[in-house]
PDB file of N, CA and C in Angstrom:
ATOM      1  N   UNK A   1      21.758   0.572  -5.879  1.00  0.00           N
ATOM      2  CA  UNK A   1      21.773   1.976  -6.201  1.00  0.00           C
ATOM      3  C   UNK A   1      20.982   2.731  -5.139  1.00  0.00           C
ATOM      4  N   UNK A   2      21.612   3.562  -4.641  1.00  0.00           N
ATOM      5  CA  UNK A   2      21.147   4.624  -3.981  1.00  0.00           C
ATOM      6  C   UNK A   2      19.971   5.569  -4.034  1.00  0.00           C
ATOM      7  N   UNK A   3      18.278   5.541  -3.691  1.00  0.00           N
ATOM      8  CA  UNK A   3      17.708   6.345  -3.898  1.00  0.00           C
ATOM      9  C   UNK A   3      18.002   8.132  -3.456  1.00  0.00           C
ATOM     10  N   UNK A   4      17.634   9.280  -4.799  1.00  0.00           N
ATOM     11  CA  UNK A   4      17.858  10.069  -4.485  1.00  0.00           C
ATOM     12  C   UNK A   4      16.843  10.869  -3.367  1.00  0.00           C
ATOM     13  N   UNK A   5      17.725  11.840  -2.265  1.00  0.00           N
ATOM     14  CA  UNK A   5      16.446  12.161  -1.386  1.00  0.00           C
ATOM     15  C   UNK A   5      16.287  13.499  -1.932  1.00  0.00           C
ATOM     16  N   UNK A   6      15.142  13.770  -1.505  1.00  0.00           N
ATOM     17  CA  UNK A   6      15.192  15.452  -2.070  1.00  0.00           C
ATOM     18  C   UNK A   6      15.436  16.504  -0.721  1.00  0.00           C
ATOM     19  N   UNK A   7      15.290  17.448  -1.247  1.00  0.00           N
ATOM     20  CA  UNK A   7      15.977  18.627  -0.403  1.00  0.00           C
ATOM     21  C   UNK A   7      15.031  18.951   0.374  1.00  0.00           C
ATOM     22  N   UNK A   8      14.611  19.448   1.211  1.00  0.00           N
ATOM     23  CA  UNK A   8      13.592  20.053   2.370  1.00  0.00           C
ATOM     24  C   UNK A   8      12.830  21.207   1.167  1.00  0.00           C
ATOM     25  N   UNK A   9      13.403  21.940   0.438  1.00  0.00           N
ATOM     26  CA  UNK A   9      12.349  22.052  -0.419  1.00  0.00           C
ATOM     27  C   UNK A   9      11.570  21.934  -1.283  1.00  0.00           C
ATOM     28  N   UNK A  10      12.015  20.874  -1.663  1.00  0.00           N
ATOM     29  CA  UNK A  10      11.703  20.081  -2.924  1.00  0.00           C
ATOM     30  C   UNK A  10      10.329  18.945  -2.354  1.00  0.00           C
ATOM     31  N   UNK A  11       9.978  18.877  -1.215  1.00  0.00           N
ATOM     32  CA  UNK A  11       9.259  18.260  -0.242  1.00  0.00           C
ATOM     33  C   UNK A  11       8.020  18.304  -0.596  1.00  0.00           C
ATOM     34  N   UNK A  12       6.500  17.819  -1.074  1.00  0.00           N
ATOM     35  CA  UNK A  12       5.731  18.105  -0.720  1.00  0.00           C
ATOM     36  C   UNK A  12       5.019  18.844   0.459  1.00  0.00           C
ATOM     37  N   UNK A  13       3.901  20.041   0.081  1.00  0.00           N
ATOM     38  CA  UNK A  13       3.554  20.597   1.213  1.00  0.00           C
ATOM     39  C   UNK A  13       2.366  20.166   1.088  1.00  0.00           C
ATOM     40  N   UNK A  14       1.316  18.873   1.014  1.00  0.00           N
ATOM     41  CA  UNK A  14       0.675  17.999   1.041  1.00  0.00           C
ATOM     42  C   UNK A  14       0.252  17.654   2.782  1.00  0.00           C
ATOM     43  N   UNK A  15      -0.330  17.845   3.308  1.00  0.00           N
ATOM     44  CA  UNK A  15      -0.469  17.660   5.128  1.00  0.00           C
ATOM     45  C   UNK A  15      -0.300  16.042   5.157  1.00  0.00           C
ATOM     46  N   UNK A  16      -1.442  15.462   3.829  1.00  0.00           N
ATOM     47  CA  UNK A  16      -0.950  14.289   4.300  1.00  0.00           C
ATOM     48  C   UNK A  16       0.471  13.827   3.879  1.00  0.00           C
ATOM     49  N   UNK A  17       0.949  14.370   3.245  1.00  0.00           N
ATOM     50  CA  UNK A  17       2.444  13.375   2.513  1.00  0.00           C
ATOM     51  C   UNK A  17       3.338  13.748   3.718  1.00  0.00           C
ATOM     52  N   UNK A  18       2.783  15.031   4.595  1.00  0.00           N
ATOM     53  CA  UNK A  18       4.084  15.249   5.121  1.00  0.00           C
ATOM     54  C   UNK A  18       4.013  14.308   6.446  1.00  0.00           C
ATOM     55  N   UNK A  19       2.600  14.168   7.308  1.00  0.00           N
ATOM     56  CA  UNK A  19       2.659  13.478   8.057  1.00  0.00           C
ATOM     57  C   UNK A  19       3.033  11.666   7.671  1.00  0.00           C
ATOM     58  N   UNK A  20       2.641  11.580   6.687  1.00  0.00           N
ATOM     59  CA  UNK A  20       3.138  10.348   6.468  1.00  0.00           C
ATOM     60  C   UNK A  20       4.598  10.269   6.026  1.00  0.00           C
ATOM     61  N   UNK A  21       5.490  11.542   6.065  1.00  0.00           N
ATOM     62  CA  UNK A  21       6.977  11.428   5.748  1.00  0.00           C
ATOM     63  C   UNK A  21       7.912  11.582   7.204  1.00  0.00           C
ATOM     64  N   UNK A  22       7.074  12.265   8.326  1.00  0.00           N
ATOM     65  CA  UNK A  22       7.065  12.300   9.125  1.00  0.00           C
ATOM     66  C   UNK A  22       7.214  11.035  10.522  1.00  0.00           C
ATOM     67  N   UNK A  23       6.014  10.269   9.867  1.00  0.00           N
ATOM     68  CA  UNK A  23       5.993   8.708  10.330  1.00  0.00           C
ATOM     69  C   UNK A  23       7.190   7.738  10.013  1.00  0.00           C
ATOM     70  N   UNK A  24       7.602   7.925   8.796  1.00  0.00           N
ATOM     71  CA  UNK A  24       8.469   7.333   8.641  1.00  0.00           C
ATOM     72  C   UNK A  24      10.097   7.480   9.071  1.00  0.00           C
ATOM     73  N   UNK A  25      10.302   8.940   8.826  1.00  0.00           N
ATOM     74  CA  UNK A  25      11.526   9.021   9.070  1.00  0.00           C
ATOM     75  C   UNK A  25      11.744   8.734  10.993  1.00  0.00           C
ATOM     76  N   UNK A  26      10.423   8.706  11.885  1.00  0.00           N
ATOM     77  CA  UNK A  26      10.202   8.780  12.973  1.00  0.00           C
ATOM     78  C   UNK A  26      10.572   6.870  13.349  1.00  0.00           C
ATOM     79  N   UNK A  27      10.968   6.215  12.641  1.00  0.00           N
ATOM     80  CA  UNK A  27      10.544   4.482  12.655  1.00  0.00           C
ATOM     81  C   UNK A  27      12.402   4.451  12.519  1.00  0.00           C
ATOM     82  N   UNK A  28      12.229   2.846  13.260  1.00  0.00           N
ATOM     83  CA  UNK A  28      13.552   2.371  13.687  1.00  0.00           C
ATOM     84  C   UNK A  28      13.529   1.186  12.043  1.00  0.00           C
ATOM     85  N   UNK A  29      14.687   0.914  11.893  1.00  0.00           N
ATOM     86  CA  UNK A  29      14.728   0.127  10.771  1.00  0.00           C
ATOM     87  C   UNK A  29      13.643  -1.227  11.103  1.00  0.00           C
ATOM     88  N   UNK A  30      13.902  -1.828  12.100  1.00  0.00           N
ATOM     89  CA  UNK A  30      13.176  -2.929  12.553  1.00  0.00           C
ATOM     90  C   UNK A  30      11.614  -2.561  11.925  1.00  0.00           C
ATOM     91  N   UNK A  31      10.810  -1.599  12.733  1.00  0.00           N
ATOM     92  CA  UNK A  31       9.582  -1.083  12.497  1.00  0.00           C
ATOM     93  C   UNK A  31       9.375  -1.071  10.638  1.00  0.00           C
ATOM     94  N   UNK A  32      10.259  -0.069  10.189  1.00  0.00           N
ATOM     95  CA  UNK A  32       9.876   0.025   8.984  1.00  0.00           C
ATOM     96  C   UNK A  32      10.091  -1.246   8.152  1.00  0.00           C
ATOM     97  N   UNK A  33      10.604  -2.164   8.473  1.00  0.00           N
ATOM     98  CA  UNK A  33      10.640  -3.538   7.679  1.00  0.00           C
ATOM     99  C   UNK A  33       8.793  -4.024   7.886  1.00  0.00           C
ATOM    100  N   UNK A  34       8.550  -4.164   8.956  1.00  0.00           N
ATOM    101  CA  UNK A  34       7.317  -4.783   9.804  1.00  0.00           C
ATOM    102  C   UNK A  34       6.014  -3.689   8.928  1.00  0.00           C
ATOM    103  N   UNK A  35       6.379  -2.512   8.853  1.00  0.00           N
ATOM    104  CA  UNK A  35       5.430  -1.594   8.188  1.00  0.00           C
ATOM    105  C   UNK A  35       5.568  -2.042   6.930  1.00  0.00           C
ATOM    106  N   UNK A  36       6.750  -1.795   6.152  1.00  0.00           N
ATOM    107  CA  UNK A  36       6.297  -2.598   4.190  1.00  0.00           C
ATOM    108  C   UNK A  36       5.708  -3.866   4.347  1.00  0.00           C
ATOM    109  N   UNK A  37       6.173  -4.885   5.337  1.00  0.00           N
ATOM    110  CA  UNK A  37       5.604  -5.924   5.418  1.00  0.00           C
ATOM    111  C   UNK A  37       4.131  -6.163   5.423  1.00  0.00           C
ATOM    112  N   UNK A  38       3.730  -5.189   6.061  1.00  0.00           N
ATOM    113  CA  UNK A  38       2.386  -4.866   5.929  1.00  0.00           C
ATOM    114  C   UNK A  38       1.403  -4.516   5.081  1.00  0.00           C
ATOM    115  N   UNK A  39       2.093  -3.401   4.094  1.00  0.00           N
ATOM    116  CA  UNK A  39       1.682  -3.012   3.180  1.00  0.00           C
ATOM    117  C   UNK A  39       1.798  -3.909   2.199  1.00  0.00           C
ATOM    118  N   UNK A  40       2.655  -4.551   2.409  1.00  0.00           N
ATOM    119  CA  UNK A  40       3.142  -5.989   0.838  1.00  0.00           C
ATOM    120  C   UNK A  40       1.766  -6.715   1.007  1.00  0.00           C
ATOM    121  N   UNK A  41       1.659  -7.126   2.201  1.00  0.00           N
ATOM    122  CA  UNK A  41       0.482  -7.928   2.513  1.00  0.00           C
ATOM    123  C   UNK A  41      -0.830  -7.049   1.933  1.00  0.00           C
ATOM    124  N   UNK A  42      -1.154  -6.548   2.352  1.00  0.00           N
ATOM    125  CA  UNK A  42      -2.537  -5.865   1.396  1.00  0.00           C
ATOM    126  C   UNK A  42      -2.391  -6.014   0.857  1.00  0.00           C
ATOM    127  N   UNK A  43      -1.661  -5.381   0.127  1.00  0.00           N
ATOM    128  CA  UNK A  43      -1.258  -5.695  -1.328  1.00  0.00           C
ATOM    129  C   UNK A  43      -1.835  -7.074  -1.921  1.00  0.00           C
ATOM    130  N   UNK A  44      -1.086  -7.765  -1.480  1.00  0.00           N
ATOM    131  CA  UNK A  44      -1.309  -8.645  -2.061  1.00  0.00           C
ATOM    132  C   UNK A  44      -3.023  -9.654  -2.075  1.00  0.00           C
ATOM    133  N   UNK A  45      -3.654  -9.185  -0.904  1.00  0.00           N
ATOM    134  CA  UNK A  45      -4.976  -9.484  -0.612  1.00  0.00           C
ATOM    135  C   UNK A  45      -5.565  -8.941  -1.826  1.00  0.00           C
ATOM    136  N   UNK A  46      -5.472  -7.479  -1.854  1.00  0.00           N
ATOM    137  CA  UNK A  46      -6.300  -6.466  -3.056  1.00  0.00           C
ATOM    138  C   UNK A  46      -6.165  -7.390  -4.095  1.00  0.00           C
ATOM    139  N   UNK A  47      -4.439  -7.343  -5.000  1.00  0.00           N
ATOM    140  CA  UNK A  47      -4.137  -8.106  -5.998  1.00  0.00           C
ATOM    141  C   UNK A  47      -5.348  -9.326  -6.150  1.00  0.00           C
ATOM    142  N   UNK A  48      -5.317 -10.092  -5.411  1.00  0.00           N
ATOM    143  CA  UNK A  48      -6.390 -11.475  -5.331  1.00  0.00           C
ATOM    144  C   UNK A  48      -7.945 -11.561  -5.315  1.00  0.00           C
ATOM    145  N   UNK A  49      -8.165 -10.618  -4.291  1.00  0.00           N
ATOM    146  CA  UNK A  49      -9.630  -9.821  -4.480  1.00  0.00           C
ATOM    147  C   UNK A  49      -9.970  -9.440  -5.745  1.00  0.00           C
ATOM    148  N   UNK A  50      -9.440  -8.377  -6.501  1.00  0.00           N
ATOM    149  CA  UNK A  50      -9.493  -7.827  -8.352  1.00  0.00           C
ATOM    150  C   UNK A  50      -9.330  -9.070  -8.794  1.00  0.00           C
ATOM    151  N   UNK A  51      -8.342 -10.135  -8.902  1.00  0.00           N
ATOM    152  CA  UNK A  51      -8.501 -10.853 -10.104  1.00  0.00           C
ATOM    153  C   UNK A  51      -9.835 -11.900  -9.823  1.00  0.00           C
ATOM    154  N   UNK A  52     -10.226 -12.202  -8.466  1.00  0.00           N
ATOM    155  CA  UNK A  52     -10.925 -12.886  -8.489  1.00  0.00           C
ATOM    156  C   UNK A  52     -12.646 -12.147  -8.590  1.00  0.00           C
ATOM    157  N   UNK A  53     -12.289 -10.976  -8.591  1.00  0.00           N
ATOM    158  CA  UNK A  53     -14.190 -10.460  -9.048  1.00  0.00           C
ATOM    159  C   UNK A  53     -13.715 -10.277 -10.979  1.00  0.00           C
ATOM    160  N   UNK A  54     -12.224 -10.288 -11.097  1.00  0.00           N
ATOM    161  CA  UNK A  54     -12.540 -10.338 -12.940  1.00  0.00           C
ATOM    162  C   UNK A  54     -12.824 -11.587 -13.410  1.00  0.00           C
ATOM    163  N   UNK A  55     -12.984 -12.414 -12.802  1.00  0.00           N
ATOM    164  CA  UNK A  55     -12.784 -13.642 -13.375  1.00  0.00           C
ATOM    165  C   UNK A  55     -15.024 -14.005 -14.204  1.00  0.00           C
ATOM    166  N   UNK A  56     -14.718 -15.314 -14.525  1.00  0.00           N
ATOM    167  CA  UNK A  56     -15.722 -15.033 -15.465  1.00  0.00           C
ATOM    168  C   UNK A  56     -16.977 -16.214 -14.905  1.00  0.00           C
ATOM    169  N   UNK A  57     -15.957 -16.869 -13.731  1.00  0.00           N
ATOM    170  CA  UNK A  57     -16.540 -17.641 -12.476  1.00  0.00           C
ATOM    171  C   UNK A  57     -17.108 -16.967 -12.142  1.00  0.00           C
ATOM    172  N   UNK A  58     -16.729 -16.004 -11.151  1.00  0.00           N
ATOM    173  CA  UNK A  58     -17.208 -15.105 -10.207  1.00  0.00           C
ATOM    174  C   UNK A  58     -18.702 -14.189 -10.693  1.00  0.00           C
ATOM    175  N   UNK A  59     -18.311 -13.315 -11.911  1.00  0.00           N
ATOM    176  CA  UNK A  59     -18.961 -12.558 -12.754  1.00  0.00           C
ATOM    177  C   UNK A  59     -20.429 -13.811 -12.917  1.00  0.00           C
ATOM    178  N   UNK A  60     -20.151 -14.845 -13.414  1.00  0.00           N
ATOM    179  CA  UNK A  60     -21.645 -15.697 -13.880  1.00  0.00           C
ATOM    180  C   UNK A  60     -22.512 -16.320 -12.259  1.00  0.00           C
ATOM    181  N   UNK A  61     -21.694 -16.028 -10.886  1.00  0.00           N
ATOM    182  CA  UNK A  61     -22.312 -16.222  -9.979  1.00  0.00           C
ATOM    183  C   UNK A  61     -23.288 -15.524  -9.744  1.00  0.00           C
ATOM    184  N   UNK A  62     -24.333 -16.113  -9.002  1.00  0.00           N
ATOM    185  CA  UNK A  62     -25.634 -15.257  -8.558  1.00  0.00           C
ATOM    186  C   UNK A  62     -25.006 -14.313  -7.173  1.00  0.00           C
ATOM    187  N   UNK A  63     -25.408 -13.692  -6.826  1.00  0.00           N
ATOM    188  CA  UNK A  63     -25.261 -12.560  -5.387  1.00  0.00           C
ATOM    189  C   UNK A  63     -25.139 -13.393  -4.441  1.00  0.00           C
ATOM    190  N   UNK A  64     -25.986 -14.261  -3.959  1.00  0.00           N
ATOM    191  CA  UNK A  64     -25.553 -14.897  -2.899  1.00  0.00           C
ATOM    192  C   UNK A  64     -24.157 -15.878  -2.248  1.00  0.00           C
ATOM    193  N   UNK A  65     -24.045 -16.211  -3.872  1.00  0.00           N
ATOM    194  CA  UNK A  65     -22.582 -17.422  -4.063  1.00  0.00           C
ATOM    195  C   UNK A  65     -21.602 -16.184  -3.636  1.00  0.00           C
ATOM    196  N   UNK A  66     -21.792 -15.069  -4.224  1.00  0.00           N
ATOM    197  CA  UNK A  66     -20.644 -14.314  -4.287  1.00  0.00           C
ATOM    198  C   UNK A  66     -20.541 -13.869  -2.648  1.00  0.00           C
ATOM    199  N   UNK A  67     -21.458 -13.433  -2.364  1.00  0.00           N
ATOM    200  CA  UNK A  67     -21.507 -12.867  -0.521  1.00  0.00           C
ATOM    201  C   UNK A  67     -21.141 -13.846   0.436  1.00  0.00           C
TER     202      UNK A  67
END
């Protein structure tokens, strides 16, 4: 399914949304694969980082274990 685009006015006037809409539409398909790729990756670091300071391991460590 086709995402819908919106109209040039329907656009955020946000400086950052626009430069970052800007960036993108500015990227060759190649690039923008390599860019989500990127972002997936954080992603997924963060994801691992949070579960591992919720955990109840982590939490009963002293400061130093944890650093």
């Amino acid at each position: 399914m086709a995402c819908k685009q919106k109209s040039p006015e329907e656009l955020s006037v946000n400086p950052h949304t626009i430069k970052a809409h800007n960036h993108q539409v500015g990227m060759t398909d190649t690039k923008l694969k390599i860019d989500k790729a990127k972002k997936a990756d954080i992603a997924v670091i963060i994801y691992v980082v949070r579960k591992l300071k919720e955990s109840a391991e982590w939490q009963s460590a002293d400061l130093s274990t944890q650093s």
